[in-house]
N, C-alpha and C. Protein backbone atom coordinates (compact mmCIF):
# COMPACT_ATOMS: atom_id res chain seq x y z
N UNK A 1 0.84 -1.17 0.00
CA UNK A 1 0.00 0.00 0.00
C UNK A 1 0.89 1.24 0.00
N UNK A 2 0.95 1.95 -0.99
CA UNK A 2 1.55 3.32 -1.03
C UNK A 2 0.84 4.39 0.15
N UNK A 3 1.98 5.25 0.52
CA UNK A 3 1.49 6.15 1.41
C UNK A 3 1.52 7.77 0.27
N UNK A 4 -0.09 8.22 0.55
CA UNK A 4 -0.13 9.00 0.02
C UNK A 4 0.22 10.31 0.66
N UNK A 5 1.35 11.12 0.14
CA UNK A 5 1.92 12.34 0.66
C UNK A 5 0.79 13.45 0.07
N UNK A 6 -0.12 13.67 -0.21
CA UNK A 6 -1.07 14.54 -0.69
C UNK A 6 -1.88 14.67 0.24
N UNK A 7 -1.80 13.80 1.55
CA UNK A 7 -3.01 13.78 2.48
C UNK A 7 -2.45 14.65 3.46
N UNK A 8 -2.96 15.56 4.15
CA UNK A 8 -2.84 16.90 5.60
C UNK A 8 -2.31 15.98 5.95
N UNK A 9 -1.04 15.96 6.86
CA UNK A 9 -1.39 15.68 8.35
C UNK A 9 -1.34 16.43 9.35
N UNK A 10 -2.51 15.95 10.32
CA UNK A 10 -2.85 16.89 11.24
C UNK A 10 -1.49 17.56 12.12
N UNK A 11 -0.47 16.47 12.28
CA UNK A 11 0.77 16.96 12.76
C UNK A 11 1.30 18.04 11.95
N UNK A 12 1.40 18.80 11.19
CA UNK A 12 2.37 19.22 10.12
C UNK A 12 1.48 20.75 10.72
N UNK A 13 0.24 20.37 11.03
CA UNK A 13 -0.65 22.21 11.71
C UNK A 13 0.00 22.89 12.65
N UNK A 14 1.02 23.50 13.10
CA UNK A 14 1.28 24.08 14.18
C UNK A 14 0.38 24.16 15.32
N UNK A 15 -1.16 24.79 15.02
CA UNK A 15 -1.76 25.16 16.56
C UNK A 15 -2.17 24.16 16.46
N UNK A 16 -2.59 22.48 15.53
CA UNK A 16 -2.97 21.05 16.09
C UNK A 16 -1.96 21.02 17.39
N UNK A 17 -0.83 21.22 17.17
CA UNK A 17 0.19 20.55 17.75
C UNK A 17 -0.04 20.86 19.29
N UNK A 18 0.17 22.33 18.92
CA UNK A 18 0.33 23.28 20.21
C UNK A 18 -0.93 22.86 21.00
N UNK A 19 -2.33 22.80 20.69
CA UNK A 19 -3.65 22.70 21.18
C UNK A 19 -3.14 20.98 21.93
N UNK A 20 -3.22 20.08 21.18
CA UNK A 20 -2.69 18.58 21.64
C UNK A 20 -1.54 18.54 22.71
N UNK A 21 -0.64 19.25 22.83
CA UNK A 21 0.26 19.29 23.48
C UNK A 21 -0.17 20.03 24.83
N UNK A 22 -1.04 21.18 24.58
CA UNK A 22 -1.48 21.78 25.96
C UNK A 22 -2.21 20.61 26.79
N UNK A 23 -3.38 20.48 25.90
CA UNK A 23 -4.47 19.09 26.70
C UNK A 23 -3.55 18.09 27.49
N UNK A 24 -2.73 17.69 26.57
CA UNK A 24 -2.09 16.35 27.29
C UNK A 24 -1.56 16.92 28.59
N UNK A 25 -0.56 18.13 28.87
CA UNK A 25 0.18 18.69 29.78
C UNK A 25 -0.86 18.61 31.10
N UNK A 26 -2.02 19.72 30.76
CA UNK A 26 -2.96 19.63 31.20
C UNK A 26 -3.98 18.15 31.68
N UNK A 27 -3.65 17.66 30.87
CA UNK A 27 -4.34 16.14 31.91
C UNK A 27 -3.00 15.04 32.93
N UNK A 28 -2.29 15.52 32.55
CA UNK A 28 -1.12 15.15 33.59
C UNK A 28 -1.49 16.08 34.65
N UNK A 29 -1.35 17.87 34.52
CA UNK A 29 -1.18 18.11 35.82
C UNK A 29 -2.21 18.07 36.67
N UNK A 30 -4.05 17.01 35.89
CA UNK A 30 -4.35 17.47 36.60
C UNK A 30 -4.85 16.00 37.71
N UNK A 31 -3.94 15.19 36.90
CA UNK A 31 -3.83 13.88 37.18
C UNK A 31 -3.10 14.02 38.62
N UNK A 32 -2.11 14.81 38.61
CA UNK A 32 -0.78 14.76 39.41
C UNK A 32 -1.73 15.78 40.72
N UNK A 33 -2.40 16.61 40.40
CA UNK A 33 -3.50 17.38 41.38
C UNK A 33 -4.48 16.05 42.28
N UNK A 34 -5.27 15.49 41.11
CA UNK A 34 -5.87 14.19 42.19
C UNK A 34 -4.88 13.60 42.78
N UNK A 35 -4.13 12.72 42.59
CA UNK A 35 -3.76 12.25 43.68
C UNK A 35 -2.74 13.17 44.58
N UNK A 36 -2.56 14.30 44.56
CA UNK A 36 -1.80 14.66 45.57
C UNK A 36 -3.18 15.12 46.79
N UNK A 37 -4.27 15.78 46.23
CA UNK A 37 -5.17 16.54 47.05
C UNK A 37 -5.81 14.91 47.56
N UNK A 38 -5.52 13.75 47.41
CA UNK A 38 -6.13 12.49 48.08
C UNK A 38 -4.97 12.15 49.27
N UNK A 39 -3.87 12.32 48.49
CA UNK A 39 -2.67 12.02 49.65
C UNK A 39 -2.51 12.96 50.72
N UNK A 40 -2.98 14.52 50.40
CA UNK A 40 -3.24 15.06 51.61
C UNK A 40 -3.79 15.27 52.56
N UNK A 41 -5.52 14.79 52.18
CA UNK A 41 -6.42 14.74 53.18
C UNK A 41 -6.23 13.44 53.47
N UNK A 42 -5.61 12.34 53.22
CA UNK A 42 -5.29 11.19 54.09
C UNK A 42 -4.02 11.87 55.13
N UNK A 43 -3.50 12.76 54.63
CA UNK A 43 -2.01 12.75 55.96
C UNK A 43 -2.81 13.93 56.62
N UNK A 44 -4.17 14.77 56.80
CA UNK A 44 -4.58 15.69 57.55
C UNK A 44 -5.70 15.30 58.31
N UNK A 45 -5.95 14.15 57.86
CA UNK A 45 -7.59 13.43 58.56
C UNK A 45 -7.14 11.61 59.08
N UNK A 46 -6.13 11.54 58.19
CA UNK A 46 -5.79 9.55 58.55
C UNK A 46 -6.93 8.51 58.41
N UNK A 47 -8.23 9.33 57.32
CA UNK A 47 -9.18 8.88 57.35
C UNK A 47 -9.23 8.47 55.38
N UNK A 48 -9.66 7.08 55.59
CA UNK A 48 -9.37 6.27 53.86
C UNK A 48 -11.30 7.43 53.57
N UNK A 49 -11.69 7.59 54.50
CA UNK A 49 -13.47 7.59 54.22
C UNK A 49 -13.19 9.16 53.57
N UNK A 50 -12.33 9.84 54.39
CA UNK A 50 -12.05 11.27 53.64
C UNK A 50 -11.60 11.04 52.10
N UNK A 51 -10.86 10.31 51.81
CA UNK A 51 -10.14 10.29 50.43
C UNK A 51 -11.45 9.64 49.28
N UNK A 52 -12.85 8.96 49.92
CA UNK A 52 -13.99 8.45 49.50
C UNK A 52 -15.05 10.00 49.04
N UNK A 53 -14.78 10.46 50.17
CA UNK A 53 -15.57 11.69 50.21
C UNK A 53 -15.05 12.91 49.16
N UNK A 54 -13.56 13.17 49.18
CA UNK A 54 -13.29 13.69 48.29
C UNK A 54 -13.84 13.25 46.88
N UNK A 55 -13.33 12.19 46.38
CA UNK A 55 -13.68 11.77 45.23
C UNK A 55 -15.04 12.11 44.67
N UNK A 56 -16.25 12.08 45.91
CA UNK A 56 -17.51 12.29 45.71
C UNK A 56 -17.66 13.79 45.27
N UNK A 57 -17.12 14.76 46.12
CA UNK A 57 -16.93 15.96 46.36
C UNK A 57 -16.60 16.15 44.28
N UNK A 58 -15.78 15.41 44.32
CA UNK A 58 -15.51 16.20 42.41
C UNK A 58 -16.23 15.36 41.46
N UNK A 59 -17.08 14.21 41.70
CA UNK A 59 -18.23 13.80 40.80
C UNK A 59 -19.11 14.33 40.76
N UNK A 60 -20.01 14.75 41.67
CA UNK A 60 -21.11 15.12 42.22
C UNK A 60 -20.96 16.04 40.98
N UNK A 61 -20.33 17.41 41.34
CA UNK A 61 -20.59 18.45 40.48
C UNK A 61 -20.44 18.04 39.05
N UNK A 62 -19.23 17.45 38.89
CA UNK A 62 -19.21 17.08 37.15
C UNK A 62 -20.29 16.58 36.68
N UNK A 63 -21.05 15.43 37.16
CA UNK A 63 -22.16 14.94 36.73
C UNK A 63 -22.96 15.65 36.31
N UNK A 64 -23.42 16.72 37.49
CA UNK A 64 -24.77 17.71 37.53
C UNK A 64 -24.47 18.78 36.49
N UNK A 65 -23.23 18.94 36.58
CA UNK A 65 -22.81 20.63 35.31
C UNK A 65 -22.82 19.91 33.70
N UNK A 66 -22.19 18.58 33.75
CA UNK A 66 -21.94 18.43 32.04
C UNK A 66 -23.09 18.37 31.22
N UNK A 67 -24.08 18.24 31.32
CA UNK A 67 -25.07 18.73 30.31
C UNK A 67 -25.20 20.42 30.35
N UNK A 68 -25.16 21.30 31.17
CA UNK A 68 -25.91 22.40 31.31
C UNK A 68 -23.89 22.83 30.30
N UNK A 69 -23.19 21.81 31.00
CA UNK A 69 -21.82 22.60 29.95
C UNK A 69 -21.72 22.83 28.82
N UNK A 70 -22.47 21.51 28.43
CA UNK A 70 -22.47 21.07 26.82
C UNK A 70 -23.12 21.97 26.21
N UNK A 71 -24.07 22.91 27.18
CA UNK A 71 -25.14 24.04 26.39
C UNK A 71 -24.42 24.95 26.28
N UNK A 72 -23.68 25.19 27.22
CA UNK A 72 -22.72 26.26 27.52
C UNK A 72 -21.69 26.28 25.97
N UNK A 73 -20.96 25.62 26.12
CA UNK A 73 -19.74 25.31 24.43
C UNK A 73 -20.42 25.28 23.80
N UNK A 74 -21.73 25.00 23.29
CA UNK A 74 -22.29 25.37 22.13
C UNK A 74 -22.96 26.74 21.94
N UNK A 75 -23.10 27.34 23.05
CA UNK A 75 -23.57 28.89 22.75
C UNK A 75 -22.23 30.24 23.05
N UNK A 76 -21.28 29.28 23.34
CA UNK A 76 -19.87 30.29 23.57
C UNK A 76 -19.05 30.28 22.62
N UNK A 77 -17.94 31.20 22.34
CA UNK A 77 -16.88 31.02 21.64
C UNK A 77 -16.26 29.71 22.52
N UNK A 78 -15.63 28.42 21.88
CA UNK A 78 -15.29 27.46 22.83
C UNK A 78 -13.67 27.72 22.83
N UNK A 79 -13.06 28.18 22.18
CA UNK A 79 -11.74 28.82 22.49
C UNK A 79 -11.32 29.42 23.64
N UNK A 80 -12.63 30.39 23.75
CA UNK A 80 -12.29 31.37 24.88
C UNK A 80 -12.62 30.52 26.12
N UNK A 81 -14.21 29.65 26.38
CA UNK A 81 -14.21 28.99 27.02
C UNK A 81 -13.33 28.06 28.04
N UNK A 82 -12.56 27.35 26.69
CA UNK A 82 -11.21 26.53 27.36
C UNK A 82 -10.46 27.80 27.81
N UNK A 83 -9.90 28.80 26.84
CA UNK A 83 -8.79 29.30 28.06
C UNK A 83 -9.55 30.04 29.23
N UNK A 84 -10.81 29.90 29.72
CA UNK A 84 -11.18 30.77 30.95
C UNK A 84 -10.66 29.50 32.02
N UNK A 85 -11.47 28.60 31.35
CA UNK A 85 -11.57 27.22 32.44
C UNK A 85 -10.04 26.43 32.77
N UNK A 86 -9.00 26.82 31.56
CA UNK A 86 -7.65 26.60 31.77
C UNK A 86 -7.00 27.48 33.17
N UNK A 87 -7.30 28.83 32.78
CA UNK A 87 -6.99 29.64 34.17
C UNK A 87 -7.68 29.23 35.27
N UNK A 88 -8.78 28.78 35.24
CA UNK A 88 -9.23 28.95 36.56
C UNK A 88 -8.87 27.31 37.06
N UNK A 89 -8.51 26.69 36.19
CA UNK A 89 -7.90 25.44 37.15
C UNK A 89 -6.70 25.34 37.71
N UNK A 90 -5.74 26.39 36.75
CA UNK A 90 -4.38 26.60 37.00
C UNK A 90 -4.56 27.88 38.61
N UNK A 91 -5.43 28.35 38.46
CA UNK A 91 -5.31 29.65 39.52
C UNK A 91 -5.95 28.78 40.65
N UNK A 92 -7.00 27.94 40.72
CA UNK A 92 -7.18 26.79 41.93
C UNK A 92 -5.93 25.94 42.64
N UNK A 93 -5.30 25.59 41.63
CA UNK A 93 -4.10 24.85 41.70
C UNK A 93 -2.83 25.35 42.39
N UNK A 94 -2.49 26.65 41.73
CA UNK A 94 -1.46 27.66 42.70
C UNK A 94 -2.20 27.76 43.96
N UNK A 95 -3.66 28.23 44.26
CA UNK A 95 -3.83 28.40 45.49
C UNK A 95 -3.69 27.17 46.73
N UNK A 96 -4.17 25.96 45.65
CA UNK A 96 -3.88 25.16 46.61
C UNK A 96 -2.10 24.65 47.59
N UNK A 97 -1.31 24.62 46.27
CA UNK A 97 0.14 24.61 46.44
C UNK A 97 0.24 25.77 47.56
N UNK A 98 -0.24 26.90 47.19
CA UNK A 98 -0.07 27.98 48.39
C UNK A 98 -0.41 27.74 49.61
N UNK A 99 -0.98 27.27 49.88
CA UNK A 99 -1.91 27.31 51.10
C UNK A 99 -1.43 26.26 51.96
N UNK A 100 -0.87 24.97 51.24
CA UNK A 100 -0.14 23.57 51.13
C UNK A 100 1.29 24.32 52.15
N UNK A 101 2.06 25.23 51.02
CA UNK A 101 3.26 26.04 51.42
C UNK A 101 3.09 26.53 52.78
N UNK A 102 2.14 27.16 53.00
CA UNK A 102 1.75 28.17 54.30
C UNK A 102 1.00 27.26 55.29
N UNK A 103 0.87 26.03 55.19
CA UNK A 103 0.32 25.16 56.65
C UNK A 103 -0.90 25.65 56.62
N UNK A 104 -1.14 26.07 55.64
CA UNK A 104 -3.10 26.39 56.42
C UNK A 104 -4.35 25.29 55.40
N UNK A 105 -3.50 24.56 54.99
CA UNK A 105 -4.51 23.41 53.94
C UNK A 105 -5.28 22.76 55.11
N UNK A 106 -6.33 22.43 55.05
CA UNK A 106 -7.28 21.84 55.54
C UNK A 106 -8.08 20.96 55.14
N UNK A 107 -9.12 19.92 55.26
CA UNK A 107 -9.94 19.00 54.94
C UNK A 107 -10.93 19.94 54.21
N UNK A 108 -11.87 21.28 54.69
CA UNK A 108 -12.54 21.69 54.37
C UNK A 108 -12.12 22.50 53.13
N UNK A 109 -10.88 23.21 52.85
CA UNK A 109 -10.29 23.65 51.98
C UNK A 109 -10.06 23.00 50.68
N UNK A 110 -9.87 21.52 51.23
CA UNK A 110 -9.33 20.29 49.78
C UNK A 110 -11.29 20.67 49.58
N UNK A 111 -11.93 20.29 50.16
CA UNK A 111 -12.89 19.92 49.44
C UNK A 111 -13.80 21.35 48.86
N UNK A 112 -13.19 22.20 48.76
CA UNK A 112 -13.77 23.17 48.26
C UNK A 112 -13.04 23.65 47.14
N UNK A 113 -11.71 23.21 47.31
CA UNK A 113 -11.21 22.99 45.89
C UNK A 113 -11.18 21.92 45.36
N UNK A 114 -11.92 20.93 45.41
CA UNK A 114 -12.22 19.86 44.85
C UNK A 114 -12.88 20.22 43.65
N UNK A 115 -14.10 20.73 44.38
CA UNK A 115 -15.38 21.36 43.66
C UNK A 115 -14.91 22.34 42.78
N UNK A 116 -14.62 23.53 43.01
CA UNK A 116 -14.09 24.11 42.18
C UNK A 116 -12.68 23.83 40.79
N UNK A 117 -12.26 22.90 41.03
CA UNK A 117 -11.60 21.60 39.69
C UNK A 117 -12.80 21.35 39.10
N UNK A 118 -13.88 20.90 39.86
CA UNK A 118 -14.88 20.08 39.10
C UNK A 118 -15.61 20.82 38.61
N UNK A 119 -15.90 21.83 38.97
CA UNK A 119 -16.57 22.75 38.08
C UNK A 119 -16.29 23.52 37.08
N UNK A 120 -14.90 23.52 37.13
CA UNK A 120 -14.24 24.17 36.04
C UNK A 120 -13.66 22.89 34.57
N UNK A 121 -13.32 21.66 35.26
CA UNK A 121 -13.26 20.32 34.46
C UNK A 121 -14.40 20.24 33.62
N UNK A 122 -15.62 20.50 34.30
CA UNK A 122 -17.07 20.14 33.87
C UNK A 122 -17.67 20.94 32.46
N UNK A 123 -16.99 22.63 32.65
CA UNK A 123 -17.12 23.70 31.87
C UNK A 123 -15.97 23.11 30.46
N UNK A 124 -14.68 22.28 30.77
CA UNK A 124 -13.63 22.96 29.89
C UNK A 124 -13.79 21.51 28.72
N UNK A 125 -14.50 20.36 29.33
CA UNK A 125 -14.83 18.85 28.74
C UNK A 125 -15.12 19.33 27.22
N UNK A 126 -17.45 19.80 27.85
CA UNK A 126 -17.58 19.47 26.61
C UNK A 126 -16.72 20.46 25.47
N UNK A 127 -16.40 21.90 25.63
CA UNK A 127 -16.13 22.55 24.76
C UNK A 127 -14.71 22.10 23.96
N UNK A 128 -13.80 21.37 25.06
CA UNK A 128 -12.51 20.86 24.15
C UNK A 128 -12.69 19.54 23.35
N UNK A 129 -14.24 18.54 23.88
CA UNK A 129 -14.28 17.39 22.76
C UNK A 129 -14.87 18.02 21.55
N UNK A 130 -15.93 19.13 21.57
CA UNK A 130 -16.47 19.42 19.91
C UNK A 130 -16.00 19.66 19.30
């Protein structure tokens, strides 16, 4: 089978690249975010039921937002969308590291930035699969 050089490839697009390359970065760090915000409320509570509860804490909302999201990316610019929801996971994220830094992280704190990941995960889904 000959390979036909007449066909795009999507690699050869610069912003394919750049766009693919952000996502992936972005699902590492935010991979590397769950389990650290699980490993911390286990070393601030010593409780496995906290690290249960968290988890709940960032379904709950995703579940309930991804349809009303999906309305959302289809009536927004979804460009702009992703980069709002990019900042605001990255600006959750510094705060948490901050707060981590300064001894004042708490059980009630993880789980309020739980939610707020999840609500911003929930917003940035559908608009980056369409």
């Amino acid at each position: 089978m000959a390979h036909d050089t007449n066909f795009p490839s999507p690699f050869r697009q610069r912003d394919f690249c750049v766009f693919w390359t952000g996502c992936f970065l972005s699902g590492i760090g935010s991979q590397f975010t769950t389990v650290a915000m699980a490993w911390q409320i286990y070393e601030l509570t010593n409780s496995p039921l906290q690290i249960g509860l968290l988890g709940m804490a960032r379904a709950v909302p995703q579940i309930v937002l991804l349809l009303v999201a999906g309305l959302l990316a289809d009536a927004m610019n979804r460009r702009k969308l992703m980069m709002c929801t990019q900042i605001g996971l990255s600006c959750v994220s510094a705060g948490l590291a901050l707060l981590t830094l300064a001894g004042k992280a708490s059980p009630q704190m993880l789980y309020v930035a739980t939610m707020l990941l999840a609500l911003f995960t929930a917003l940035e889904q559908p608009s980056r699969q369409s």
